[in-house]
Structures are given as structure tokens and as C-alpha cells.
C-alpha atoms as a PDB file:
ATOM      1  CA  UNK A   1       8.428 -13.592 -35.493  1.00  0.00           C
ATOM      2  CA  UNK A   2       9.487  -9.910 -34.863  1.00  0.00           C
ATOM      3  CA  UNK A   3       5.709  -8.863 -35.824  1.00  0.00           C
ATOM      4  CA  UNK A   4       4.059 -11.377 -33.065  1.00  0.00           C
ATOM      5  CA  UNK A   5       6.615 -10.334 -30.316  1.00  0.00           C
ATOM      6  CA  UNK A   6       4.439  -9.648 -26.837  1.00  0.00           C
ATOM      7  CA  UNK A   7       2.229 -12.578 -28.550  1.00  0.00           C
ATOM      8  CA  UNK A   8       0.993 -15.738 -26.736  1.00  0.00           C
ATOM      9  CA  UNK A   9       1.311 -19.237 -28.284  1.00  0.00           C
ATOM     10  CA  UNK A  10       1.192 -22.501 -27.103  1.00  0.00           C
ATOM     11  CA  UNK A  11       4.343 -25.332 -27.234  1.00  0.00           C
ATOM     12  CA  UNK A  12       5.824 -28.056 -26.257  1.00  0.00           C
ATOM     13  CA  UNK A  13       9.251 -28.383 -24.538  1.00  0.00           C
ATOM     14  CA  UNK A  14      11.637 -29.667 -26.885  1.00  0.00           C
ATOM     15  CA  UNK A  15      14.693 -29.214 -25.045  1.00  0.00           C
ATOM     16  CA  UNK A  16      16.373 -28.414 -21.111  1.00  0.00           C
ATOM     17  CA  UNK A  17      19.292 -27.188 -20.528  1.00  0.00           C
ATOM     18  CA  UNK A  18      20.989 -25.602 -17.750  1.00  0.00           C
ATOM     19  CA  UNK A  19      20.792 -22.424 -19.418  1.00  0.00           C
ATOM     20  CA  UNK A  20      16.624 -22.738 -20.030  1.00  0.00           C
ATOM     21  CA  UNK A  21      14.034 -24.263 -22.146  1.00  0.00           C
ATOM     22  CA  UNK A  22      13.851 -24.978 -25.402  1.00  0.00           C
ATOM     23  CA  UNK A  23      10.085 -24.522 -26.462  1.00  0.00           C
ATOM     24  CA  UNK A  24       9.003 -25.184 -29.954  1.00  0.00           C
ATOM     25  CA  UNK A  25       5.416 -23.269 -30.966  1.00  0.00           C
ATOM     26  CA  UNK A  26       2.315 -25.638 -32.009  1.00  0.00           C
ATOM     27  CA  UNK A  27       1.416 -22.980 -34.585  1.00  0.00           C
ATOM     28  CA  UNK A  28       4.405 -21.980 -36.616  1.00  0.00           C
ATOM     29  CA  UNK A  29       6.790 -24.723 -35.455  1.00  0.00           C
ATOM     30  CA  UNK A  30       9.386 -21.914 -34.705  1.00  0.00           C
ATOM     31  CA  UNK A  31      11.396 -22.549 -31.978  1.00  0.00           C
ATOM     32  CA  UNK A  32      12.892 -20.451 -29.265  1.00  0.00           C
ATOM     33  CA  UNK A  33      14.604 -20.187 -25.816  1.00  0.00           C
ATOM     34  CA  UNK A  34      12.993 -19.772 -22.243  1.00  0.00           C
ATOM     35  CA  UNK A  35      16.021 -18.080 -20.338  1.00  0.00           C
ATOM     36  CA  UNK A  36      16.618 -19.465 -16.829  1.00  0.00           C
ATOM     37  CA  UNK A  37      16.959 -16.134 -15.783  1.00  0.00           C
ATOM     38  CA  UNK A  38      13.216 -15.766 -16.972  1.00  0.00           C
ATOM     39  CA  UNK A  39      11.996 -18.676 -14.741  1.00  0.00           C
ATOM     40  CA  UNK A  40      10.833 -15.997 -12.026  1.00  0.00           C
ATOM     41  CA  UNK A  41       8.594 -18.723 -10.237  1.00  0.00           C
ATOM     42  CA  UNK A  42      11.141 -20.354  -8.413  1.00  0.00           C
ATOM     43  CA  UNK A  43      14.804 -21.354  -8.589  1.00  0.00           C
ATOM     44  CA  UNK A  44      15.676 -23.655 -10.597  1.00  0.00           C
ATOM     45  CA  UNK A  45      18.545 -26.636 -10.953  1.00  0.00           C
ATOM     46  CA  UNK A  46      19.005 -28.668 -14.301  1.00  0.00           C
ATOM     47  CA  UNK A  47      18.726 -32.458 -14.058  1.00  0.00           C
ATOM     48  CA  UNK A  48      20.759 -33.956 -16.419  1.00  0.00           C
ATOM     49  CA  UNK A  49      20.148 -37.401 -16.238  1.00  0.00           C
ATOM     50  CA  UNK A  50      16.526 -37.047 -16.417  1.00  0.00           C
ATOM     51  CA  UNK A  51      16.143 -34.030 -18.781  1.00  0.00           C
ATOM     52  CA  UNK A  52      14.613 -31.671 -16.482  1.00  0.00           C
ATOM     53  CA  UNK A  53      14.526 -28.340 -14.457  1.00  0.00           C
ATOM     54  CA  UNK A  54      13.220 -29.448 -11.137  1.00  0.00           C
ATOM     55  CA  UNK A  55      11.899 -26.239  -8.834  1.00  0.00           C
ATOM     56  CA  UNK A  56      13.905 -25.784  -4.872  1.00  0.00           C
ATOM     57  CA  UNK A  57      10.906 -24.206  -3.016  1.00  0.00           C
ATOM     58  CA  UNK A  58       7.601 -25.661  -4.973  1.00  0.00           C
ATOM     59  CA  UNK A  59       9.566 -28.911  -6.522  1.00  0.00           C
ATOM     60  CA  UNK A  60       7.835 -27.591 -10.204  1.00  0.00           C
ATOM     61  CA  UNK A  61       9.355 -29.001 -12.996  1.00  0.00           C
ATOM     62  CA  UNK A  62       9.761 -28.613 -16.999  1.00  0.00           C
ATOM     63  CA  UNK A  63      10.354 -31.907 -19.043  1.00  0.00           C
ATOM     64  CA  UNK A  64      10.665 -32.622 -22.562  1.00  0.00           C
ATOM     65  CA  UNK A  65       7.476 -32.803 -24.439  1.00  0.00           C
ATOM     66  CA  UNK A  66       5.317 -30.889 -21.390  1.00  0.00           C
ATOM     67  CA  UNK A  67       3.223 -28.411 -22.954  1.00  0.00           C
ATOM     68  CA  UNK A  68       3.769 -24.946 -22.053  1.00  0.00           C
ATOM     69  CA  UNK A  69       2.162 -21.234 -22.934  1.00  0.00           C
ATOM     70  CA  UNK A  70       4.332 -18.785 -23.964  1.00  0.00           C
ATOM     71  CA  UNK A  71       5.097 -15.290 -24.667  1.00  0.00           C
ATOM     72  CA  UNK A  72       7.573 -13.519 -27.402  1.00  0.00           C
ATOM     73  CA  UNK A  73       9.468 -11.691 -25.056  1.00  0.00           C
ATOM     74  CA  UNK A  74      12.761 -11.068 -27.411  1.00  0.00           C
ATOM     75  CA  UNK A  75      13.669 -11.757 -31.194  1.00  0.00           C
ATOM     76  CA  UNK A  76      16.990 -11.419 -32.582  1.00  0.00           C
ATOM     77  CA  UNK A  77      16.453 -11.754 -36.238  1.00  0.00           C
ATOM     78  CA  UNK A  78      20.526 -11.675 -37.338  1.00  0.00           C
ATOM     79  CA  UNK A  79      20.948 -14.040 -34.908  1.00  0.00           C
ATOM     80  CA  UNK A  80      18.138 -16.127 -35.510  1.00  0.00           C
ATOM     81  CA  UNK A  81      17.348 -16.249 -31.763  1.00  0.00           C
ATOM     82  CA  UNK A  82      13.964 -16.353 -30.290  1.00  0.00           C
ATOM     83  CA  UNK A  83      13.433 -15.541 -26.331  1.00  0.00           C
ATOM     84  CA  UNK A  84       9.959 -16.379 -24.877  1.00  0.00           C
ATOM     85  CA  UNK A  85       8.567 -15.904 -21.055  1.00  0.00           C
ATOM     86  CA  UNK A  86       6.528 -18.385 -19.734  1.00  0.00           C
ATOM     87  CA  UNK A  87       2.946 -17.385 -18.872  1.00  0.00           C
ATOM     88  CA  UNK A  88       0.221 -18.686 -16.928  1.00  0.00           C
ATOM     89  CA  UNK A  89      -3.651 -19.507 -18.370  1.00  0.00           C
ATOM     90  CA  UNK A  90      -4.466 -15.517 -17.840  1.00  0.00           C
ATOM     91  CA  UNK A  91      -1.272 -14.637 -20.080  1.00  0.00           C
ATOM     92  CA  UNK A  92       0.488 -12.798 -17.338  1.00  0.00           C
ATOM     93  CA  UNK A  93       4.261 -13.922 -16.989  1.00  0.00           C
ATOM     94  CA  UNK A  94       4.672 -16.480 -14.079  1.00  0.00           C
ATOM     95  CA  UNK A  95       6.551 -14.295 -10.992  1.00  0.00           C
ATOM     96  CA  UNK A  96       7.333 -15.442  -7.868  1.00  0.00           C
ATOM     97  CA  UNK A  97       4.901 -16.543  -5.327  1.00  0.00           C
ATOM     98  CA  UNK A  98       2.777 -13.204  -4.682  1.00  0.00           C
ATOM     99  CA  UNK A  99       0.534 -15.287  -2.629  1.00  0.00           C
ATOM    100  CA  UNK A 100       3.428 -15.535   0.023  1.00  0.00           C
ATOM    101  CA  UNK A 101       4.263 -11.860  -0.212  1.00  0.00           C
ATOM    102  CA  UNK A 102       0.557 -10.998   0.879  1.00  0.00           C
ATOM    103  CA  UNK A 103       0.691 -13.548   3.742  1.00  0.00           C
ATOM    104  CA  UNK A 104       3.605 -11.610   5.057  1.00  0.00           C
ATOM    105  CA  UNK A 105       2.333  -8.200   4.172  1.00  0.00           C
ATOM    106  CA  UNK A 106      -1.103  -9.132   6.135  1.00  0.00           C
ATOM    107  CA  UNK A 107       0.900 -10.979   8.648  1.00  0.00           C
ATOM    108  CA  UNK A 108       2.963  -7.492   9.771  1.00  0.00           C
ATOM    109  CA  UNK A 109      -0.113  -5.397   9.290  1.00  0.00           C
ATOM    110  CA  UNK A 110      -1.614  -8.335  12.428  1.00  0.00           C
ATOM    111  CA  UNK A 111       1.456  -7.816  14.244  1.00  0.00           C
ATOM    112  CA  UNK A 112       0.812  -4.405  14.209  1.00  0.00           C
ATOM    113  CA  UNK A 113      -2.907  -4.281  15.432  1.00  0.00           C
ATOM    114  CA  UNK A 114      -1.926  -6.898  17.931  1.00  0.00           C
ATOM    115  CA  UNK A 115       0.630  -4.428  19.429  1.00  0.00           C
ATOM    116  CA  UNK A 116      -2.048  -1.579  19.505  1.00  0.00           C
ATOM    117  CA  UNK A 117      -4.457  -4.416  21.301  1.00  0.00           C
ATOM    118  CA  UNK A 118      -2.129  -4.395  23.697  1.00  0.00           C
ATOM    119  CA  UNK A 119      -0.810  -1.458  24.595  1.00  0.00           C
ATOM    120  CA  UNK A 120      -1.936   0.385  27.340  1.00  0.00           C
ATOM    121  CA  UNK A 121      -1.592   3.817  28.642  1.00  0.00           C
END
């Protein structure tokens, strides 16, 4: 898998952990790891008794057998370790919520135009 590393592939979740996903490729049947610390999206807490990683802010969540697209992001080949990135349908890595950064951005920029309304000389 070191030759298809910054390659997309689709999977299917084949294991959750509290450390990440375990995704296992439709194409090759290799399997590797999704990192929690790669799970930019959000923040997210491992339930046990239902096999899941469950999302605080947007309440998204991973189960076993959900089908997922995924990047090579690492591979370890002594190790026999594969790391892959989750990506969205436009193959860029899911990040958090940009959408609420420009709200905020455009939100100050109002603030300031609204003071300039109303300041007078």
C-alpha cells in the first residue's frame, strides 16, 4: 500500500475503538486505522456498548459496517500498520466546521460596519 499512499478508496467500518476506526478497503480488502486524532470534524467519545464514536457538537457518528471514503494518509510497512484520513465526496479530508468559522469571520466584519454606521463626528 506504500505506492497508493495520498490515494482514495472506499470501505466499510470494521471496527471502533476509543483510539479510532478500523476501516477495511472494498478494493484490496487491506485494512487500516482512522486515528481519533484524525477525526478533525468534531470531537469525538467511544460508545462501547453500542460500537460507536458518537460526535459532541454535530451528534455524527461511525458504526460498524457504515461505509466510509478514505485516504492513505500513513503506511508503516515493518509494522504492518496502515493510517487513513477520512474524506468527504470531493476527496478533501473532513476539518472542522469552516462554515462556522465564516459566520464568525462575516459576523465581526458586520460588527465592524455597524460601528462605522454609527459613529458620528
Amino acid at each position: 500500500m506504500a505506492n497508493h499512499l495520498g490515494e482514495i478508496f472506499t470501505g466499510n467500518i470494521t471496527g471502533v475503538t476509543e483510539w479510532g476506526l478500523y476501516v477495511e478497503l472494498n478494493d484490496n480488502l487491506c485494512e487500516g486505522l482512522v486515528p481519533m486524532r484524525d477525526l478533525a470534524d468534531d470531537f469525538y467519545d467511544f460508545d462501547e456498548k453500542n460500537q460507536c464514536l458518537i460526535g459532541r457538537r454535530h451528534n455524527n457518528r461511525y458504526r460498524l459496517g457504515d461505509s466510509v471514503r478514505i485516504k492513505v494518509a500513513r503506511t508503516d510497512l515493518e509494522k504492518k500498520q496502515l493510517d487513513f484520513v477520512l474524506v468527504d465526496e470531493n476527496g478533501n479530508p473532513l476539518a472542522c466546521d469552516n462554515h462556522h468559522a465564516e459566520k464568525k469571520s462575516s459576523a465581526k466584519d458586520s460588527h465592524k460596519h455597524s460601528k462605522k454606521k454609527h459613529h458620528r463626528k
